[in-house]
N, C-alpha and C. Protein backbone atom coordinates (compact mmCIF):
# COMPACT_ATOMS: atom_id res chain seq x y z
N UNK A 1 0.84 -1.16 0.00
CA UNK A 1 0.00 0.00 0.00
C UNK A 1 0.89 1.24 0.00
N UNK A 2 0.83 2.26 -0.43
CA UNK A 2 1.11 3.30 -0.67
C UNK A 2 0.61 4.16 0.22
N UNK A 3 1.93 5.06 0.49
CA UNK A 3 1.56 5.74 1.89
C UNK A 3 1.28 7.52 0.95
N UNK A 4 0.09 8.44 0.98
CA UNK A 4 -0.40 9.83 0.95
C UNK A 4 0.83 10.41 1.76
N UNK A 5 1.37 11.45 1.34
CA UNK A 5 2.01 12.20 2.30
C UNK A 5 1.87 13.43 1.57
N UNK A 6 0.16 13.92 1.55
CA UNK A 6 -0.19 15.25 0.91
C UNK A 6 -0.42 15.83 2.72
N UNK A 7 0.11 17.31 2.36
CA UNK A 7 -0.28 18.48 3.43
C UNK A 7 -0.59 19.76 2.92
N UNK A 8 -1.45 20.22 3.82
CA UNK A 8 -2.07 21.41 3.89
C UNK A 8 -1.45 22.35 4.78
N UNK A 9 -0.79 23.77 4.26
CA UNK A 9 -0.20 24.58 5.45
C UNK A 9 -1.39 26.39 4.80
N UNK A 10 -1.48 26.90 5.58
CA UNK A 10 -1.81 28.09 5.57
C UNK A 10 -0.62 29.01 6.00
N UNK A 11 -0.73 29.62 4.82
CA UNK A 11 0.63 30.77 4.67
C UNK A 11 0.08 32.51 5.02
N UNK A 12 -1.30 32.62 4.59
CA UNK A 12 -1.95 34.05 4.69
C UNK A 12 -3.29 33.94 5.35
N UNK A 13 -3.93 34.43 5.27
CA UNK A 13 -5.42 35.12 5.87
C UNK A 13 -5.71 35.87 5.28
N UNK A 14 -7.25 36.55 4.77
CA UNK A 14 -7.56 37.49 4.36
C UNK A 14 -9.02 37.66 4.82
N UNK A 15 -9.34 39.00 4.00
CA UNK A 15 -10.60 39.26 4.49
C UNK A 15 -11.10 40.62 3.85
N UNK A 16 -12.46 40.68 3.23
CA UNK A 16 -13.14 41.90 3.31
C UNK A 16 -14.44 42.10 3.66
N UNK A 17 -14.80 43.48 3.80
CA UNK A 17 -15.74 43.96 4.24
C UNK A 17 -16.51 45.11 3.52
N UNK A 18 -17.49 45.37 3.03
CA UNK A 18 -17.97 46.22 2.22
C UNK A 18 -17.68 47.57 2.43
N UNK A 19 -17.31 48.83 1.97
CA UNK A 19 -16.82 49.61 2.50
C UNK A 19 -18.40 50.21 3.15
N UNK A 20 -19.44 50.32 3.10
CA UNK A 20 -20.45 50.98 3.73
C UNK A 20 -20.94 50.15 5.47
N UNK A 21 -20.98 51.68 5.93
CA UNK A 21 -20.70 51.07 7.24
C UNK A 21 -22.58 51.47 7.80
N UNK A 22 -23.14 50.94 8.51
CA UNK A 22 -24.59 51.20 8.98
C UNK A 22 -24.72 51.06 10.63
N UNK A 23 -24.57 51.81 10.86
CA UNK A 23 -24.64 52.32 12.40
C UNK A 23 -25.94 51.86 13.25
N UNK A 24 -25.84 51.56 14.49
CA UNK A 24 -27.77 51.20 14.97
C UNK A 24 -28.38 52.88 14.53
N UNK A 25 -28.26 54.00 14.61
CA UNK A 25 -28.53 55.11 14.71
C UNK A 25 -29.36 55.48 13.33
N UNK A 26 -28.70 54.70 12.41
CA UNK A 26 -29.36 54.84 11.42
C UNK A 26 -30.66 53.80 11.21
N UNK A 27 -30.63 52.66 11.11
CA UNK A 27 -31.64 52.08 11.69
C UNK A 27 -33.02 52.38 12.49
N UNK A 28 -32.79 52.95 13.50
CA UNK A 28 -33.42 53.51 14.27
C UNK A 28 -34.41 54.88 13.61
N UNK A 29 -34.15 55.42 12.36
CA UNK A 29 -34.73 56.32 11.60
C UNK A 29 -35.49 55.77 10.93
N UNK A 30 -35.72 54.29 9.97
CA UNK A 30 -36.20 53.79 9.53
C UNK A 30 -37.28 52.70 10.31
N UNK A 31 -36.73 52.06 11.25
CA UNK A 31 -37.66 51.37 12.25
C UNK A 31 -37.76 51.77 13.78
N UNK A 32 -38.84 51.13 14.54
CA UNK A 32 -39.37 51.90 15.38
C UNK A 32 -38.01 51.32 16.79
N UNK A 33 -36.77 51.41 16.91
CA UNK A 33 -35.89 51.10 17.71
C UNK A 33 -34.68 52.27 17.75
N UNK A 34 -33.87 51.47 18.90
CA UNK A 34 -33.19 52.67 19.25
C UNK A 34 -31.42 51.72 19.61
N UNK A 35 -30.47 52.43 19.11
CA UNK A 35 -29.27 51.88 18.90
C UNK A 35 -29.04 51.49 20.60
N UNK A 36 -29.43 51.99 21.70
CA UNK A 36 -29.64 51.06 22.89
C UNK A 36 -30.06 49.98 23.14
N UNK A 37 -31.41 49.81 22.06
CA UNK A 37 -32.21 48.61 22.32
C UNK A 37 -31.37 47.62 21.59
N UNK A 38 -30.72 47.53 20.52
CA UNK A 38 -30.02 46.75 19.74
C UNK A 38 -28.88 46.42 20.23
N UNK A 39 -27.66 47.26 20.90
CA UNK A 39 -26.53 46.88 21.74
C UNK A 39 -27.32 46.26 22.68
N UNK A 40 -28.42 46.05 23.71
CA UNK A 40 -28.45 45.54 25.05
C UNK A 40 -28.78 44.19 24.83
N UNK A 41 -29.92 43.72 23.16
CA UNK A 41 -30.14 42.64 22.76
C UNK A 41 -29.21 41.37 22.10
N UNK A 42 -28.30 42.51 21.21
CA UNK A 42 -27.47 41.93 20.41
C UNK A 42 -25.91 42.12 20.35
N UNK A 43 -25.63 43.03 21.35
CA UNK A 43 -24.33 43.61 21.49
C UNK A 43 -23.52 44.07 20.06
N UNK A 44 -24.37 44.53 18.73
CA UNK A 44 -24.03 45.01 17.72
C UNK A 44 -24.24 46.69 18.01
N UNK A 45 -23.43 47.48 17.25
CA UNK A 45 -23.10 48.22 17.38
C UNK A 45 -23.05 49.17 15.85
N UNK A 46 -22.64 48.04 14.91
CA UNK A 46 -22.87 48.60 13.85
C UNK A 46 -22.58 47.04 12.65
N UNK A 47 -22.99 47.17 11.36
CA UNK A 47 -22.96 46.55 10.66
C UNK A 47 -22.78 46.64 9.01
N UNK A 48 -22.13 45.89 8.14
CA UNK A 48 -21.70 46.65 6.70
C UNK A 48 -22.75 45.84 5.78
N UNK A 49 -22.88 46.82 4.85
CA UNK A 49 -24.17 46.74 3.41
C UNK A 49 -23.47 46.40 2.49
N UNK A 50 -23.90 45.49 2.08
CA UNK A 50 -22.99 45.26 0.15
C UNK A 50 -23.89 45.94 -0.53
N UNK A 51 -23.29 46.03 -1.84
CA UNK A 51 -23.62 46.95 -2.67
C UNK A 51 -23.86 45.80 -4.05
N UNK A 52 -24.74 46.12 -4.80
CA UNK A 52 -25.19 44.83 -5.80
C UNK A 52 -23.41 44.38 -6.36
N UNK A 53 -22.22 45.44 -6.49
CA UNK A 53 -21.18 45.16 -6.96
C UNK A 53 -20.37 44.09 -5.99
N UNK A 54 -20.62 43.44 -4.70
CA UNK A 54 -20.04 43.17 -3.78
C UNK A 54 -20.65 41.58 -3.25
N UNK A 55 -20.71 40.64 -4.75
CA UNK A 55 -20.95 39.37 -4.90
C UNK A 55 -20.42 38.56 -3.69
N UNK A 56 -20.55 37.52 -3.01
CA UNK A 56 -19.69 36.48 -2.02
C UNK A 56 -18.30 36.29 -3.29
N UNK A 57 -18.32 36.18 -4.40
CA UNK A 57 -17.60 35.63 -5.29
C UNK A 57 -16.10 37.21 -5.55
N UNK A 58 -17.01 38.11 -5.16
CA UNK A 58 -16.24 39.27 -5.70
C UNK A 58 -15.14 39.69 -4.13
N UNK A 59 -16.28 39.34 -3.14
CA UNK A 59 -15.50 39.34 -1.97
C UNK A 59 -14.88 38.14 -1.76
N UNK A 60 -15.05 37.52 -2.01
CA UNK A 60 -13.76 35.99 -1.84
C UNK A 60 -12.31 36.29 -2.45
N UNK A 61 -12.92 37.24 -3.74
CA UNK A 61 -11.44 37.59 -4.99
C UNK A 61 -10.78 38.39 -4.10
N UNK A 62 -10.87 39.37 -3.40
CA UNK A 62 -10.69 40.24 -2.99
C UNK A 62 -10.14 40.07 -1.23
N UNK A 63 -10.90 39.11 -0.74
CA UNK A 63 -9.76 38.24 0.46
C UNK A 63 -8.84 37.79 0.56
N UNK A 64 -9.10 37.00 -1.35
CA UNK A 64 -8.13 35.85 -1.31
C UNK A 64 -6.68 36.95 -1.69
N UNK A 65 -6.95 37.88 -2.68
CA UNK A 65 -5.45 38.40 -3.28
C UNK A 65 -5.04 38.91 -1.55
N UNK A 66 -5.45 39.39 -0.45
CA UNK A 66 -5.25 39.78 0.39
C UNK A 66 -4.37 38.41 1.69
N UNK A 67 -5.08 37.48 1.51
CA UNK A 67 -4.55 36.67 2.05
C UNK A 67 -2.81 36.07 1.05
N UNK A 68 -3.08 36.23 -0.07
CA UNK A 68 -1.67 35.75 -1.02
C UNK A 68 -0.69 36.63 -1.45
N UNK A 69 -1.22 38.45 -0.52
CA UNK A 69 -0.14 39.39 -0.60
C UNK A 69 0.18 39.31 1.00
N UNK A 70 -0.21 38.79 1.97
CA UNK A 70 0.08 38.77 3.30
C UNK A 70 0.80 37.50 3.55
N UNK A 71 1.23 36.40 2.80
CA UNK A 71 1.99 35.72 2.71
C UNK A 71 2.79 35.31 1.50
N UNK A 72 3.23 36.59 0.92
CA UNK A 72 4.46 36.81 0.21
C UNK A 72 4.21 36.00 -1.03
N UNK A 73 3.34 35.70 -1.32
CA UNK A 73 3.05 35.00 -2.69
C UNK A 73 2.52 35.48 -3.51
N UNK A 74 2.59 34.88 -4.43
CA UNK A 74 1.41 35.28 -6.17
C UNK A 74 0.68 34.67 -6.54
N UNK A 75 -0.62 34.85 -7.14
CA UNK A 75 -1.58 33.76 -7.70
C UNK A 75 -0.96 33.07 -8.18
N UNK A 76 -0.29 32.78 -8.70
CA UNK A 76 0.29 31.56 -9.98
C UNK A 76 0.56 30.45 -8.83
N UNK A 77 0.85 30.83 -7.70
CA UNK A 77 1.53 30.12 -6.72
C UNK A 77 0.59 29.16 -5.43
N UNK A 78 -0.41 29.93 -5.91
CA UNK A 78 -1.47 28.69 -5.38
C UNK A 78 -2.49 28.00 -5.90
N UNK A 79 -2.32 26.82 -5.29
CA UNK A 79 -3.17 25.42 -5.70
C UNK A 79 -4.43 25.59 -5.55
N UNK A 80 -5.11 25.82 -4.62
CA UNK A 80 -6.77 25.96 -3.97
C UNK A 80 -6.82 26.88 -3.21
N UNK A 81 -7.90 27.31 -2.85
CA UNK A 81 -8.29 28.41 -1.94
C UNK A 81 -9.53 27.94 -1.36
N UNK A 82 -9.89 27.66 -0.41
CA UNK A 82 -11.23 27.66 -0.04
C UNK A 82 -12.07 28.43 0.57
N UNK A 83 -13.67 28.73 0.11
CA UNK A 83 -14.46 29.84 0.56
C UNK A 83 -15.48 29.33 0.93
N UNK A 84 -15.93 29.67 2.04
CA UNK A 84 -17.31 29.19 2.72
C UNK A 84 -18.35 30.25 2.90
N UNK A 85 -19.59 30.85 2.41
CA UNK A 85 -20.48 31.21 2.38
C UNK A 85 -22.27 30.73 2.48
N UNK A 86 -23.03 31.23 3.43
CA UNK A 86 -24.26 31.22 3.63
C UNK A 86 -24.98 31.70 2.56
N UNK A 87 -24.39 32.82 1.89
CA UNK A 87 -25.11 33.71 0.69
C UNK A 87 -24.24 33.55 -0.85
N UNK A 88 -24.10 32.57 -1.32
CA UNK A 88 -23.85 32.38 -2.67
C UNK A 88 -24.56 33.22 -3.69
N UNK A 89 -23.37 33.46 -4.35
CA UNK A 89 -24.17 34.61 -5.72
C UNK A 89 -25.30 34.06 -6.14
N UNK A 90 -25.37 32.89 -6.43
CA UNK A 90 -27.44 32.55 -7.05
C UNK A 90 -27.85 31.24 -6.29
């Protein structure tokens, strides 16, 4: 039998976030609450909006070059990337 001696190392991390930022305060103009009631329930404070340009797919691109310039590499230079999302583009 033949022995696998495949490994997996993580070299970077990445990450983005939509640049629009939504405050409880704003919220609170539109529905009947108050950025108190939301920190005491949910301990949020504030939260970011995508924009129709700001796909799971467009933010994955955009992690990933971040994670493969934070560990000194280049696309050409990696094999897989993996992305896990609740909200898939369709």
């Amino acid at each position: 039998m033949t022995q696998n001696n495949a490994a997996s190392r993580i070299f970077g991390t990445g990450f983005y976030v939509p640049p629009r930022v939504v405050k409880n305060d704003e919220l609170a103009t539109m529905f009947d609450t108050s950025d108190e009631w939301i920190q005491q329930r949910t301990g949020i404070k504030e939260r970011r909006y995508s924009g129709p340009e700001d796909t799971p797919a467009a933010m994955a691109e955009k992690a990933s070059l971040a994670a493969i310039a934070q560990a000194g590499l280049e696309p050409s230079d990696i094999e897989m990337i993996i992305v896990a999302t609740l909200s898939p583009d369709h």
